[in-house]
C-alpha atoms as a PDB file:
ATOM      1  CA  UNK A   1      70.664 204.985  42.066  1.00  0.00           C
ATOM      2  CA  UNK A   2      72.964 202.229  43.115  1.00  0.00           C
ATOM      3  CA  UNK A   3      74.205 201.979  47.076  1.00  0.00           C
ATOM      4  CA  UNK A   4      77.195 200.009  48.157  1.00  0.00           C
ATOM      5  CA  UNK A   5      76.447 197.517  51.227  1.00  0.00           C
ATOM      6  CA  UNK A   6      78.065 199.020  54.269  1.00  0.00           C
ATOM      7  CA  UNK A   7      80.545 197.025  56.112  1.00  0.00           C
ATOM      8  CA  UNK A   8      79.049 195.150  59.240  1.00  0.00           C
ATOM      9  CA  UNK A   9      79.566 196.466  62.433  1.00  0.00           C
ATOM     10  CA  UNK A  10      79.465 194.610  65.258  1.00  0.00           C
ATOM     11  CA  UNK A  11      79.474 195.685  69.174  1.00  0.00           C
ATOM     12  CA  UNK A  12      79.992 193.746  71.924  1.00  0.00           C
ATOM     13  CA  UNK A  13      78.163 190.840  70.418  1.00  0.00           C
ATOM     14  CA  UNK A  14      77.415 188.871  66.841  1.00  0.00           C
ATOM     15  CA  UNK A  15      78.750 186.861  64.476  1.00  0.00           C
ATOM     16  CA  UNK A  16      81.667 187.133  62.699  1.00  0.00           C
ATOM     17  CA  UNK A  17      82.747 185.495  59.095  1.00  0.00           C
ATOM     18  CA  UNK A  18      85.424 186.999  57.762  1.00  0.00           C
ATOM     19  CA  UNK A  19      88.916 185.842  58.417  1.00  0.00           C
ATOM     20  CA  UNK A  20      90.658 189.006  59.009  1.00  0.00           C
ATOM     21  CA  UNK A  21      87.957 190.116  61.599  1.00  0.00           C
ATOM     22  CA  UNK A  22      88.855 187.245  63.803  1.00  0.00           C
ATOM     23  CA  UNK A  23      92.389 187.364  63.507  1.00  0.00           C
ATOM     24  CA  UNK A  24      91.786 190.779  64.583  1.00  0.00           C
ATOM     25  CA  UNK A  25      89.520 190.315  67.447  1.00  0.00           C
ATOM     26  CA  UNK A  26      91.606 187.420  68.632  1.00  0.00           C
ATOM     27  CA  UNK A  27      94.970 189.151  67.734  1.00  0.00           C
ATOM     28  CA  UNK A  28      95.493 191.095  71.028  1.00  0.00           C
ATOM     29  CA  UNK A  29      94.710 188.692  73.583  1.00  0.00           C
ATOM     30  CA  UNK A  30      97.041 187.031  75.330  1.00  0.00           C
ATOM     31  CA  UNK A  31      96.709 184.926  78.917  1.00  0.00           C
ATOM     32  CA  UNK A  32      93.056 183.240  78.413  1.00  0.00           C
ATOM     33  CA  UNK A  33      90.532 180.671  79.689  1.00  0.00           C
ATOM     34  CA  UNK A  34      89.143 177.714  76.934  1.00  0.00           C
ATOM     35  CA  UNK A  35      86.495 175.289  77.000  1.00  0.00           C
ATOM     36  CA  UNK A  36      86.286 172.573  74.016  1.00  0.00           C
ATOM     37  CA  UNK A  37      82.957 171.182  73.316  1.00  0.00           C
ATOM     38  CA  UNK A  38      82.474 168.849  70.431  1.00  0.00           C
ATOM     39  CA  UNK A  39      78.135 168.083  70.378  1.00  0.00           C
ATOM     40  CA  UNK A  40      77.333 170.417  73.184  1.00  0.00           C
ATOM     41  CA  UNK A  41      79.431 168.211  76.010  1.00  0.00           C
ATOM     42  CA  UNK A  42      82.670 169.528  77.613  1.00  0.00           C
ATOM     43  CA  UNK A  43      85.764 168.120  76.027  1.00  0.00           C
ATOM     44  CA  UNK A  44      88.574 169.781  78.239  1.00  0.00           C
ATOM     45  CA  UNK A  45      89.378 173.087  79.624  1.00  0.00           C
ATOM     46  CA  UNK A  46      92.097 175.104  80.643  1.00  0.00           C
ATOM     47  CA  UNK A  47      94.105 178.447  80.805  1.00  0.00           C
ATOM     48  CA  UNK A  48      97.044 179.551  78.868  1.00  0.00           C
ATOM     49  CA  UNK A  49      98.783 181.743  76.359  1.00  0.00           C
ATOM     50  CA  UNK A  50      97.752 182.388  72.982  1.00  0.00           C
ATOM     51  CA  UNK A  51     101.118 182.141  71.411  1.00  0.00           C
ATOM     52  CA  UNK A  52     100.059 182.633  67.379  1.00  0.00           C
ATOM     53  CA  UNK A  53      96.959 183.314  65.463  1.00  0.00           C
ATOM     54  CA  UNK A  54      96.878 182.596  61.394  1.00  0.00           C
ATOM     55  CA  UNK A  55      95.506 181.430  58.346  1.00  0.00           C
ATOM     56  CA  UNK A  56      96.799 177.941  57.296  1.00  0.00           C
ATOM     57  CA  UNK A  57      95.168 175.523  55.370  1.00  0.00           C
ATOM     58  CA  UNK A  58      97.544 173.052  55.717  1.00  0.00           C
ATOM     59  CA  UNK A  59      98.329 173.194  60.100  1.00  0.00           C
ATOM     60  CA  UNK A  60      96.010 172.490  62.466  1.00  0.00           C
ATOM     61  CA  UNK A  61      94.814 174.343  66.193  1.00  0.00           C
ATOM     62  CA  UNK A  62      97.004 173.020  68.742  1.00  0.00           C
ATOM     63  CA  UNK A  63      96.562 173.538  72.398  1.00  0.00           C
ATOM     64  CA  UNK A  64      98.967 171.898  74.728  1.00  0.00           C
ATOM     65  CA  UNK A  65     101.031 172.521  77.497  1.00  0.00           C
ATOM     66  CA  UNK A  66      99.317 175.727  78.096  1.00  0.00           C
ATOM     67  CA  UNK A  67      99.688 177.568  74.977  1.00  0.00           C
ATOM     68  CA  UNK A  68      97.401 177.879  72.327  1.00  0.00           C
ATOM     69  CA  UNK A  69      97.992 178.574  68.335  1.00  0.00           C
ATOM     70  CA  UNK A  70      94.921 178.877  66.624  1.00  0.00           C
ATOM     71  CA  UNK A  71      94.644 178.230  62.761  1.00  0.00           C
ATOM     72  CA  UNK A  72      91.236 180.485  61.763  1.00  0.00           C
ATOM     73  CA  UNK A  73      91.005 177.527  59.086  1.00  0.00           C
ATOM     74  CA  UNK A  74      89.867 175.158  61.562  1.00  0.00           C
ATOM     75  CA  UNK A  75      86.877 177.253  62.351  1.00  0.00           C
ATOM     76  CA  UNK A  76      83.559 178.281  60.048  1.00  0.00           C
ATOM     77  CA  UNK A  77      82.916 181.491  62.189  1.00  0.00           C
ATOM     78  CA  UNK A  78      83.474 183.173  65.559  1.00  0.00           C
ATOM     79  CA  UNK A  79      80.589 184.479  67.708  1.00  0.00           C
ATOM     80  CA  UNK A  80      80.827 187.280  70.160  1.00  0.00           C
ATOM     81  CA  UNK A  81      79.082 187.159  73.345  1.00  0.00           C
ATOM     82  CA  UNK A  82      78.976 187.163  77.582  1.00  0.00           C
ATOM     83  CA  UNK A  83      79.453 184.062  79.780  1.00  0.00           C
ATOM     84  CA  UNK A  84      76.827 183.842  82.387  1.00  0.00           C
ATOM     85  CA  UNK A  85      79.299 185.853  84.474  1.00  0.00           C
ATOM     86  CA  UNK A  86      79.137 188.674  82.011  1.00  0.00           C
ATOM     87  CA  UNK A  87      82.795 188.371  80.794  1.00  0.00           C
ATOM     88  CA  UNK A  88      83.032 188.730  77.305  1.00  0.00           C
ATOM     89  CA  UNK A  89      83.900 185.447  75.214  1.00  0.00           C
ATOM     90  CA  UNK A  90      84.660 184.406  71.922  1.00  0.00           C
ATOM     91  CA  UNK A  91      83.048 181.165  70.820  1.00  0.00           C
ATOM     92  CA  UNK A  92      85.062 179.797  67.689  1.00  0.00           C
ATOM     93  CA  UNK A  93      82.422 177.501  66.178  1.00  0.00           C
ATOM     94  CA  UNK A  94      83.458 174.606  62.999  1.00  0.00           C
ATOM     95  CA  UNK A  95      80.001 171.990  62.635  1.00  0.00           C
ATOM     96  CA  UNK A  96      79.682 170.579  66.515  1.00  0.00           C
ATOM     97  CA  UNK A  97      82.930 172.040  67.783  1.00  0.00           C
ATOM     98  CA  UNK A  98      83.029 175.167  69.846  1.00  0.00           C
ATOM     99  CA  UNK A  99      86.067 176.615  71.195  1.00  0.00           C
ATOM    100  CA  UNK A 100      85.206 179.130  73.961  1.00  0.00           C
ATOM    101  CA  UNK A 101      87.916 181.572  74.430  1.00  0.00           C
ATOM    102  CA  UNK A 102      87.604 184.281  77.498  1.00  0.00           C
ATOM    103  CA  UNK A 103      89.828 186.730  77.881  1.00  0.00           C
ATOM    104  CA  UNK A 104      91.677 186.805  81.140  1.00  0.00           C
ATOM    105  CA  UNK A 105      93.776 189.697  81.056  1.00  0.00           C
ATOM    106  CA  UNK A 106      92.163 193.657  80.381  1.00  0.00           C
ATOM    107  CA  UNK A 107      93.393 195.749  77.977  1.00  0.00           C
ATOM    108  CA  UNK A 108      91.719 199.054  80.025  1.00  0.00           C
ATOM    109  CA  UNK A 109      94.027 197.880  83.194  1.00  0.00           C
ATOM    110  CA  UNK A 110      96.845 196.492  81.487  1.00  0.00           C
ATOM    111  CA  UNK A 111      97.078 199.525  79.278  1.00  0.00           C
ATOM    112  CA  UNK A 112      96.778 201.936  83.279  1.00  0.00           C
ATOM    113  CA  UNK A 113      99.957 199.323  84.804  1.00  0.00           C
ATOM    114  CA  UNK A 114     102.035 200.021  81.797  1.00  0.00           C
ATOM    115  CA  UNK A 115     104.963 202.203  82.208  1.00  0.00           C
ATOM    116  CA  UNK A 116     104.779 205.444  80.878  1.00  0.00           C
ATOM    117  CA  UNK A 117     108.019 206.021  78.754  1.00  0.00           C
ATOM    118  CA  UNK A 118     108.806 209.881  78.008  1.00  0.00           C
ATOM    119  CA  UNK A 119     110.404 211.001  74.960  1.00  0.00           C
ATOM    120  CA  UNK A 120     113.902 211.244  76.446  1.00  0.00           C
ATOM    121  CA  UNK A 121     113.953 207.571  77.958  1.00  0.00           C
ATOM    122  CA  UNK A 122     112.168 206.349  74.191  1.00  0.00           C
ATOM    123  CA  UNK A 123     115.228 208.219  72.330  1.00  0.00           C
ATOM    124  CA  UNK A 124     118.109 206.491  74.763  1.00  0.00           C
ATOM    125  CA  UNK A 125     116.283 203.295  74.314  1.00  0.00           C
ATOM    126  CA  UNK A 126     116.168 203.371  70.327  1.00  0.00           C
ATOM    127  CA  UNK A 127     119.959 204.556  70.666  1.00  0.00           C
ATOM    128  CA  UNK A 128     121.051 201.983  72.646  1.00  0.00           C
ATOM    129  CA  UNK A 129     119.792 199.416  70.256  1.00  0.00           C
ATOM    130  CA  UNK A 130     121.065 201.250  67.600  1.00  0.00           C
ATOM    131  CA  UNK A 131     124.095 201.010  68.949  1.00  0.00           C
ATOM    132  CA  UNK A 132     124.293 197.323  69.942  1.00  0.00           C
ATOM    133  CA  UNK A 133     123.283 196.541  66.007  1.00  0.00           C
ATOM    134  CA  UNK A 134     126.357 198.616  64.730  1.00  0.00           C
ATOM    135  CA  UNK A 135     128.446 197.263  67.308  1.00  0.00           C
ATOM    136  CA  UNK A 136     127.530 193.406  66.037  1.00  0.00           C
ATOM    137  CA  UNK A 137     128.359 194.308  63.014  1.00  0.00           C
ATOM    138  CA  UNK A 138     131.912 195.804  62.974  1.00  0.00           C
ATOM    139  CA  UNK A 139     132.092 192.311  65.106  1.00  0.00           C
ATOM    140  CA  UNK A 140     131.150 190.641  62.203  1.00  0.00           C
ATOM    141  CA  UNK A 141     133.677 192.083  59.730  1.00  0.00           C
ATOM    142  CA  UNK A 142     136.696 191.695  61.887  1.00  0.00           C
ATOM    143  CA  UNK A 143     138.441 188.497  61.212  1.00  0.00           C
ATOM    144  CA  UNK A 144     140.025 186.142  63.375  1.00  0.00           C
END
């Protein structure tokens, strides 16, 4: 009797291959601290955004000025694990090039400050952008 391979399931710490798995993992972070090591030696090392996360062969990672757009491409596999502070990190890893990424904002507290929206304050939202799109466009089929 033949058995399929179950997926991999990873918690709290491992490696991870596939593409979509680290766009995933990555995907919902936002403000963050990074540390670039090339041969085990600090590069540079910073905080800021992560503005865009994809799957390019043909665009590089760029971090500048704060903001950070990481092309998966650039990177073999990601590894989950704890700094020495025990604050999860995600080590993006291509030959001798890491790219430490630790999360700086919690998803646990930033989900407990968000507003709470009821269903009436939802609808009036959704209507008043409703509105605003049928409203630009009777503007655009008047002439001037």
């Amino acid at each position: 009797m033949s058995q399929k391979p179950s997926s991999p399931c990873i918690i709290d710490w491992g490696t991870v291959v596939n593409k979509e798995d680290m766009r995933r993992l990555l995907n919902d972070l936002s403000r963050v601290q990074y540390q670039h090591n090339l041969e085990g030696k600090l590069q540079s090392e910073g905080e800021g955004w992560i503005m865009e996360i994809f799957l390019d062969p043909q665009q590089a990672t760029l971090i500048a000025n704060h903001t950070l757009y990481l092309n998966l491409q650039s990177f073999d596999y990601l590894e989950i694990g704890k700094t020495p502070q025990q604050e999860t990190c995600f080590d993006l890893i291509q030959d001798q090039r890491t790219l430490r990424i630790i999360p700086l904002s919690n998803p646990l507290k930033d989900q407990e400050n968000a507003p709470a929206l009821d269903d009436a304050t939802l609808e009036e939202m959704v209507t008043r952008v409703l509105s605003s799109k049928w409203d630009l466009s009777l503007d655009d089929d008047e002439s001037f």
